[in-house]
Protein backbone atom coordinates (compact mmCIF):
# COMPACT_ATOMS: atom_id res chain seq x y z
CA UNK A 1 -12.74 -21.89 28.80
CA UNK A 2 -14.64 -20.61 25.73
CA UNK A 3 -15.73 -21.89 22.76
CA UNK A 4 -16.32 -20.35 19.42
CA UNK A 5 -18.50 -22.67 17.29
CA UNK A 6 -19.01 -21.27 13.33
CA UNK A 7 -22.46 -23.09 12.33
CA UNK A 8 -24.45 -22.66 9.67
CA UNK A 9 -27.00 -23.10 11.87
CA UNK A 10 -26.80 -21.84 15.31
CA UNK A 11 -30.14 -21.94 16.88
CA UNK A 12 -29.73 -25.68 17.01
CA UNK A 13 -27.18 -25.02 20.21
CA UNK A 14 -28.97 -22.87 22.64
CA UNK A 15 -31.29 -25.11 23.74
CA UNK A 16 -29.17 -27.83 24.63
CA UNK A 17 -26.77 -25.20 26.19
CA UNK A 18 -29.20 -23.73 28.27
CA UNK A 19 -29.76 -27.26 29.94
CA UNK A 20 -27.94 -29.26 33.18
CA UNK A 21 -24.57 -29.23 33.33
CA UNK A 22 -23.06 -26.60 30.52
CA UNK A 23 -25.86 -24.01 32.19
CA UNK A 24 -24.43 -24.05 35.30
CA UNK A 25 -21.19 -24.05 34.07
CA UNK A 26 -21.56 -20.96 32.17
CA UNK A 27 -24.03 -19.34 34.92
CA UNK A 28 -20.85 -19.63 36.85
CA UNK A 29 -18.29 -17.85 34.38
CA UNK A 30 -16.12 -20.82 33.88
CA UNK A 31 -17.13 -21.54 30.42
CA UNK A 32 -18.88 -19.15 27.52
CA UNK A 33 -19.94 -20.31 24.24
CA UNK A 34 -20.70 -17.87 21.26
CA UNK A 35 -21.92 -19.58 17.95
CA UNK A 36 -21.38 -17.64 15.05
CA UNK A 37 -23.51 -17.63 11.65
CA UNK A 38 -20.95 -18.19 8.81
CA UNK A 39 -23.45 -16.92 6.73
CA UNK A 40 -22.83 -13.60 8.20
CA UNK A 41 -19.26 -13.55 6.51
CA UNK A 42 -20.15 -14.04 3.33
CA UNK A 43 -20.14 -10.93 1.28
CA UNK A 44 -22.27 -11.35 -1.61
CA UNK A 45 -26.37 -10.40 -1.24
CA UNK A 46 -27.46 -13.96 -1.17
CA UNK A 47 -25.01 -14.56 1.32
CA UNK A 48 -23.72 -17.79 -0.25
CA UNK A 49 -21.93 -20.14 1.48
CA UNK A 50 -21.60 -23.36 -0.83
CA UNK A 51 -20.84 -23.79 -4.12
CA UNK A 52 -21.19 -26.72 -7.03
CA UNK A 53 -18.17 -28.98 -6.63
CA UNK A 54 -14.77 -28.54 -9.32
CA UNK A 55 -14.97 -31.58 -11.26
CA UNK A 56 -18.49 -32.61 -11.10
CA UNK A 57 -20.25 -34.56 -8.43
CA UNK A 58 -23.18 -34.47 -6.32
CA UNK A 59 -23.83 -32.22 -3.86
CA UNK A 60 -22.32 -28.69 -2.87
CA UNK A 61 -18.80 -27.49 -0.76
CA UNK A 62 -18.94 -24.87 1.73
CA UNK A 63 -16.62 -22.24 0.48
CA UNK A 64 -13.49 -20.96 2.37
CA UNK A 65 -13.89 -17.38 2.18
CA UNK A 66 -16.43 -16.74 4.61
CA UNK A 67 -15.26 -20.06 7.11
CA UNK A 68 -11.66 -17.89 6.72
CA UNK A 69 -13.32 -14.58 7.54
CA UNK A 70 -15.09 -15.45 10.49
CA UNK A 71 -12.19 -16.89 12.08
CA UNK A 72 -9.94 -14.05 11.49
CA UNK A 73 -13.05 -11.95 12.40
CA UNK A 74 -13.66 -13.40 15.52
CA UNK A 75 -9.91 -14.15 16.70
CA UNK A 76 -9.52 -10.21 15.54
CA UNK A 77 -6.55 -11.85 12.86
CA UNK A 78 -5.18 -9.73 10.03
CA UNK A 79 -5.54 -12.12 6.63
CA UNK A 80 -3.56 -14.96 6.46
CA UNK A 81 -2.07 -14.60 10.31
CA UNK A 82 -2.22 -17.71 12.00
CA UNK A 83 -4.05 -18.47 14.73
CA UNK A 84 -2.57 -18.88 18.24
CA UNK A 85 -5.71 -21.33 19.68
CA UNK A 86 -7.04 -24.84 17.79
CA UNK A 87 -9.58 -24.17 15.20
CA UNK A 88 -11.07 -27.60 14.99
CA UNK A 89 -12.93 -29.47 11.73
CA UNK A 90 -14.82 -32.00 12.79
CA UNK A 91 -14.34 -34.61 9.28
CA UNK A 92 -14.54 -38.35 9.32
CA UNK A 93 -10.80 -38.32 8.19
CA UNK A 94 -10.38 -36.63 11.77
CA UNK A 95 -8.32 -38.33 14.68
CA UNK A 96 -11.40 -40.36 16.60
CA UNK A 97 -13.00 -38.42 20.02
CA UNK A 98 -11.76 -39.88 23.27
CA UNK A 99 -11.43 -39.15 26.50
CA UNK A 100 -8.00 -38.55 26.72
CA UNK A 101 -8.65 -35.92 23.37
CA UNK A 102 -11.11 -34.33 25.74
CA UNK A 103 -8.68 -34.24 28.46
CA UNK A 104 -5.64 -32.46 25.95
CA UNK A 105 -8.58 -30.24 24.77
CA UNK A 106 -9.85 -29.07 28.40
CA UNK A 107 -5.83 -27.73 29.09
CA UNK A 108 -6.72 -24.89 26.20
CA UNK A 109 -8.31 -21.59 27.29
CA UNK A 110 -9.88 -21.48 23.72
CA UNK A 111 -11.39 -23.64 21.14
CA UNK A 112 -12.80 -22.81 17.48
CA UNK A 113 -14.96 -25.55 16.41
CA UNK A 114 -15.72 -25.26 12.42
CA UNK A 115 -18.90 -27.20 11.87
CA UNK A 116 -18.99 -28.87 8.22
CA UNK A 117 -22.00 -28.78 6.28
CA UNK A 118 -23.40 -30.38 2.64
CA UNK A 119 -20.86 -32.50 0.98
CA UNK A 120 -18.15 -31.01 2.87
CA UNK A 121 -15.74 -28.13 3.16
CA UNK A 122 -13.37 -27.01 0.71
CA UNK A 123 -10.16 -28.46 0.96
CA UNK A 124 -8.45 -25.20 1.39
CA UNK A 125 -9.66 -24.99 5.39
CA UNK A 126 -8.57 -28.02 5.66
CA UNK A 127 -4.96 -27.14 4.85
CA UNK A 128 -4.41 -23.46 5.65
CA UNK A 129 -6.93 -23.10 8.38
CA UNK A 130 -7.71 -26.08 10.37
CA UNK A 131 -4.96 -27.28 12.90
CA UNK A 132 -6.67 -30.55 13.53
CA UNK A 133 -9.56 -32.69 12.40
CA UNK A 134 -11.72 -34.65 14.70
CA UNK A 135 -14.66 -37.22 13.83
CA UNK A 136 -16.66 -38.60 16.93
CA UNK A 137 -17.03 -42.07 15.30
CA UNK A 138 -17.33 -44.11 11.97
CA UNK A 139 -21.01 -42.83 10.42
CA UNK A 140 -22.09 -40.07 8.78
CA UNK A 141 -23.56 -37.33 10.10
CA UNK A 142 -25.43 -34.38 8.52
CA UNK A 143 -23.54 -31.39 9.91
CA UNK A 144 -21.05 -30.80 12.41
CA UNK A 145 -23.28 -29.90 14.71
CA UNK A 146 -23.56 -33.02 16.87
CA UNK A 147 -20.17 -33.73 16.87
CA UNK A 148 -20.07 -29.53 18.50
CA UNK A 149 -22.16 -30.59 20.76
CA UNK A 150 -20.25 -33.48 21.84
CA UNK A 151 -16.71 -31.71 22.08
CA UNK A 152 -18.43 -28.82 24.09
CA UNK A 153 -19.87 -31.30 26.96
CA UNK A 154 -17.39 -33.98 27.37
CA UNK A 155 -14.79 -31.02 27.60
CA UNK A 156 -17.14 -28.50 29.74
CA UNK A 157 -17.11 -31.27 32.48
CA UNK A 158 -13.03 -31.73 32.69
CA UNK A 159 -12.72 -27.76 33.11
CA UNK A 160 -12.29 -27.28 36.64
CA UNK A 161 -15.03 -26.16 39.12
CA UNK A 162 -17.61 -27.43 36.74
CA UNK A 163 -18.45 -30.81 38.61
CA UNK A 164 -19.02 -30.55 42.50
CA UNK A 165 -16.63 -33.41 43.15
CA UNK A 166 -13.43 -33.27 41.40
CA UNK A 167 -12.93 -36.89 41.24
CA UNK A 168 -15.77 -37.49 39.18
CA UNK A 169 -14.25 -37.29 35.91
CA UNK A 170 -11.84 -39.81 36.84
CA UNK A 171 -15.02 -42.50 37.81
CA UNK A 172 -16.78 -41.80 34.43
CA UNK A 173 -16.48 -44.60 31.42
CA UNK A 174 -13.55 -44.51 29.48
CA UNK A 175 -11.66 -41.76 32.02
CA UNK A 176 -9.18 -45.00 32.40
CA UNK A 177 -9.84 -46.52 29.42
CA UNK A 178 -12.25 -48.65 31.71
CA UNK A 179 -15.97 -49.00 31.49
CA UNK A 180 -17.70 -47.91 34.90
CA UNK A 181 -19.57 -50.13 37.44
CA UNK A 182 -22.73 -50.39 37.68
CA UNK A 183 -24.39 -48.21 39.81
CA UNK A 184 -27.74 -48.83 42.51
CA UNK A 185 -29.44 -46.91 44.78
CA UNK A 186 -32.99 -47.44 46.65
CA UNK A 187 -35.10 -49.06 46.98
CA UNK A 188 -32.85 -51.99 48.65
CA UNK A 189 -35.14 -54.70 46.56
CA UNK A 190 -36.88 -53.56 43.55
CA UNK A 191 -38.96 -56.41 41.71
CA UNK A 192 -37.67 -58.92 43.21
CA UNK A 193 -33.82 -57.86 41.98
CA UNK A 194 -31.77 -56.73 45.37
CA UNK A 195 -29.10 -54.44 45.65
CA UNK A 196 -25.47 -56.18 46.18
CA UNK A 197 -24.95 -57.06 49.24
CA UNK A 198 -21.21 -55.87 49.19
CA UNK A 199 -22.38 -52.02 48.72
CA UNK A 200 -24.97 -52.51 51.87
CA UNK A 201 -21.68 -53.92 53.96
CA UNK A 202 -19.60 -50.48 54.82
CA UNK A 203 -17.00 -52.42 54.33
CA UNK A 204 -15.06 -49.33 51.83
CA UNK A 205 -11.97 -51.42 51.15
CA UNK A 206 -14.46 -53.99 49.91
CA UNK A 207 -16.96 -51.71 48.15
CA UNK A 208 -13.74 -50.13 46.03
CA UNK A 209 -12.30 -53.64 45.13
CA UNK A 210 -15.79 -55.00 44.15
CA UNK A 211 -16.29 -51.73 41.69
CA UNK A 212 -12.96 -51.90 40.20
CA UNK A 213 -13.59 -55.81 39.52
CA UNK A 214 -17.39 -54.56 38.01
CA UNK A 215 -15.00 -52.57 36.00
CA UNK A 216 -12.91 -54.70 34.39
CA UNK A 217 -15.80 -57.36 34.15
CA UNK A 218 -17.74 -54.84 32.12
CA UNK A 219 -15.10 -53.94 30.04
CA UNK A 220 -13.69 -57.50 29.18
CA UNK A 221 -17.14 -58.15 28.10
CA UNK A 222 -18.24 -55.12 25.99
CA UNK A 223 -15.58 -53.71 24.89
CA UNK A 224 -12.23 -55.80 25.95
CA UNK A 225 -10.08 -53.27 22.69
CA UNK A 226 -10.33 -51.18 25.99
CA UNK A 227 -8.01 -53.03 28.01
CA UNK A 228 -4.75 -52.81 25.97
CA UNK A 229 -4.73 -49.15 26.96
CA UNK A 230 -5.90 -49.15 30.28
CA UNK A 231 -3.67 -48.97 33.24
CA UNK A 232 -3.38 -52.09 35.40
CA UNK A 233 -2.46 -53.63 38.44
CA UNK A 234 -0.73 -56.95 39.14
CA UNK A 235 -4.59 -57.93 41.12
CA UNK A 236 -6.47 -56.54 37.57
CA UNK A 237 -4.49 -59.00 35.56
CA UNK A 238 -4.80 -61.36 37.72
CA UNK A 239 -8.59 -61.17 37.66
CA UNK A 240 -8.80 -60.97 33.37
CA UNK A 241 -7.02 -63.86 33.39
CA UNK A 242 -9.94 -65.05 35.59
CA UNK A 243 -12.25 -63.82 33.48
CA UNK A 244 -10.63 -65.19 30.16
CA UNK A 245 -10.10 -68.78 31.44
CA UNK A 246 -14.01 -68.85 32.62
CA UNK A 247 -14.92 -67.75 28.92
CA UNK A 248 -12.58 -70.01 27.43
CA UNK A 249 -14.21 -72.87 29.77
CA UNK A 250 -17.89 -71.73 28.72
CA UNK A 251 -16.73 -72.24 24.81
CA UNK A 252 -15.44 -75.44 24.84
C-alpha cells in the first residue's frame, strides 16, 4: 500500500510516521508514504498557491493548477488523463470516515490524499480531479492534515501483515459497528477495584459471551445509532431487549 499525501505542509507528517505502528509497517515494506509540497508545483517565483476568492469574501482558495500538477506529476499523467487510483479531498461535504470506508480503502494498492488548506480549494479539484470527498467528522479543522493522518493509520492497520494477529482488526471499536469491551490486566485488585471474576475463570466459552455482552452493553449506552448497523444474533437481541426494558424500568 502507498500513500501519496499533497500538503502544504509536510513536515507536520514525519514525526508521527516515524512512530509505533505505521514505522513498523513501513520498516517492513508493506506500506510507503511520500508527502509532497504543492508548493513545489506552482510555477510562478513566489510559488503561490492561494488566491483572493471570485466574488468577494474572506479568506483565500488554494488554486488548482499546482494541486492538478502534482497529481499528474506524481501519477506520471499527461494533462487532463484521468487517474486510475482515488485521489481523495478530505471536505466537510465529504462522505463521513468509518470503519467500513477504511476497510473499502485498505483493498486499493494506492491512495492520493489532497490536503485542503485556507478557506478551501477551488471548486475545479473538486469536480475534475477529486474522485471522492471524505470529512472525519462534523467540526472544522484547519488543514487536511489531521484528517491525512487519520486515513493513513486506521487504513495502515487493515493492510495485511501490519498487525501480529490478524484478528485484531475485527476486535477493535466500530470493526462491527460495535463498541469494544473493556479490557484488564494485572494487578488482579488495583485500589480496591478487582478484575472480573469471569476473565480469571478459563472458562473461554464464558469469557467470549461475557465480552460480546460488554459489547453490546457499551454500545447501547454510548452510542446505541451503532446498533441499527451492526450484525446480530437471535442471543444479542435478546440481551438489548434486556438492556432496554432495565432502562425503561430506571425512567419510570
Amino acid at each position: 500500500m502507498h500513500f501519496d499525501i499533497l500538503t502544504l505542509f509536510p513536515d507536520i507528517f514525519e514525526s508521527v510516521f516515524n512512530e509505533s505502528i505505521v514505522k513498523r509497517a513501513r520498516e517492513a515494506g508493506l506500506v510507503s508514504i511520500a508527502a509532497h509540497n504543492i508548493r513545489d508545483y506552482a510555477t510562478d517565483k513566489h510559488r503561490m498557491t492561494d488566491e483572493p476568492p471570485y466574488g468577494g469574501g474572506g479568506g483565500m482558495i488554494m488554486k488548482p493548477e499546482p494541486i492538478f500538477r502534482a497529481v499528474e506529476a506524481i501519477l506520471d499523467l499527461e494533462e487532463g488523463q484521468e487517474p486510475e487510483v482515488p485521489v481523495i479531498l478530505f471536505s466537510p461535504q465529504g462522505r463521513l470516515f468509518t470503519q467500513s470506508v477504511a476497510r473499502e480503502l485498505s483493498r486499493h494498492p494506492r491512495l492520493v490524499l489532497i490536503c485542503g488548506h485556507y478557506e478551501g480549494v477551488d471548486e475545479r479539484v473538486r469536480q475534475f480531479l477529486a474522485s471522492d470527498e471524505i470529512s472525519i467528522g462534523d467540526y472544522v479543522l484547519t488543514g487536511g492534515e489531521i484528517p491525512a493522518l487519520v486515513i493513513v493509520d486506521a487504513v495502515t492497520r487493515l493492510v495485511p501483515g501490519v498487525l501480529g494477529d490478524p484478528a485484531a482488526t475485527f476486535e477493535d471499536s466500530h470493526a462491527e459497528s460495535l463498541l469494544e469491551y473493556p479490557h484488564y490486566t494485572r494487578p488482579q485488585v488495583f485500589r480496591g477495584w478487582p478484575v472480573p471474576e469471569v476473565l480469571l475463570s478459563g472458562n473461554h466459552a464464558e469469557i467470549v459471551r461475557w465480552r460480546r455482552r460488554e459489547a453490546l452493553r457499551r454500545t447501547f449506552e454510548r452510542r446505541p445509532d451503532l446498533l441499527a448497523k451492526a450484525r446480530l444474533s437471535p442471543a444479542d437481541r435478546d440481551f438489548l431487549q434486556h438492556l432496554s426494558e432495565g432502562a425503561a424500568k430506571i425512567c419510570q
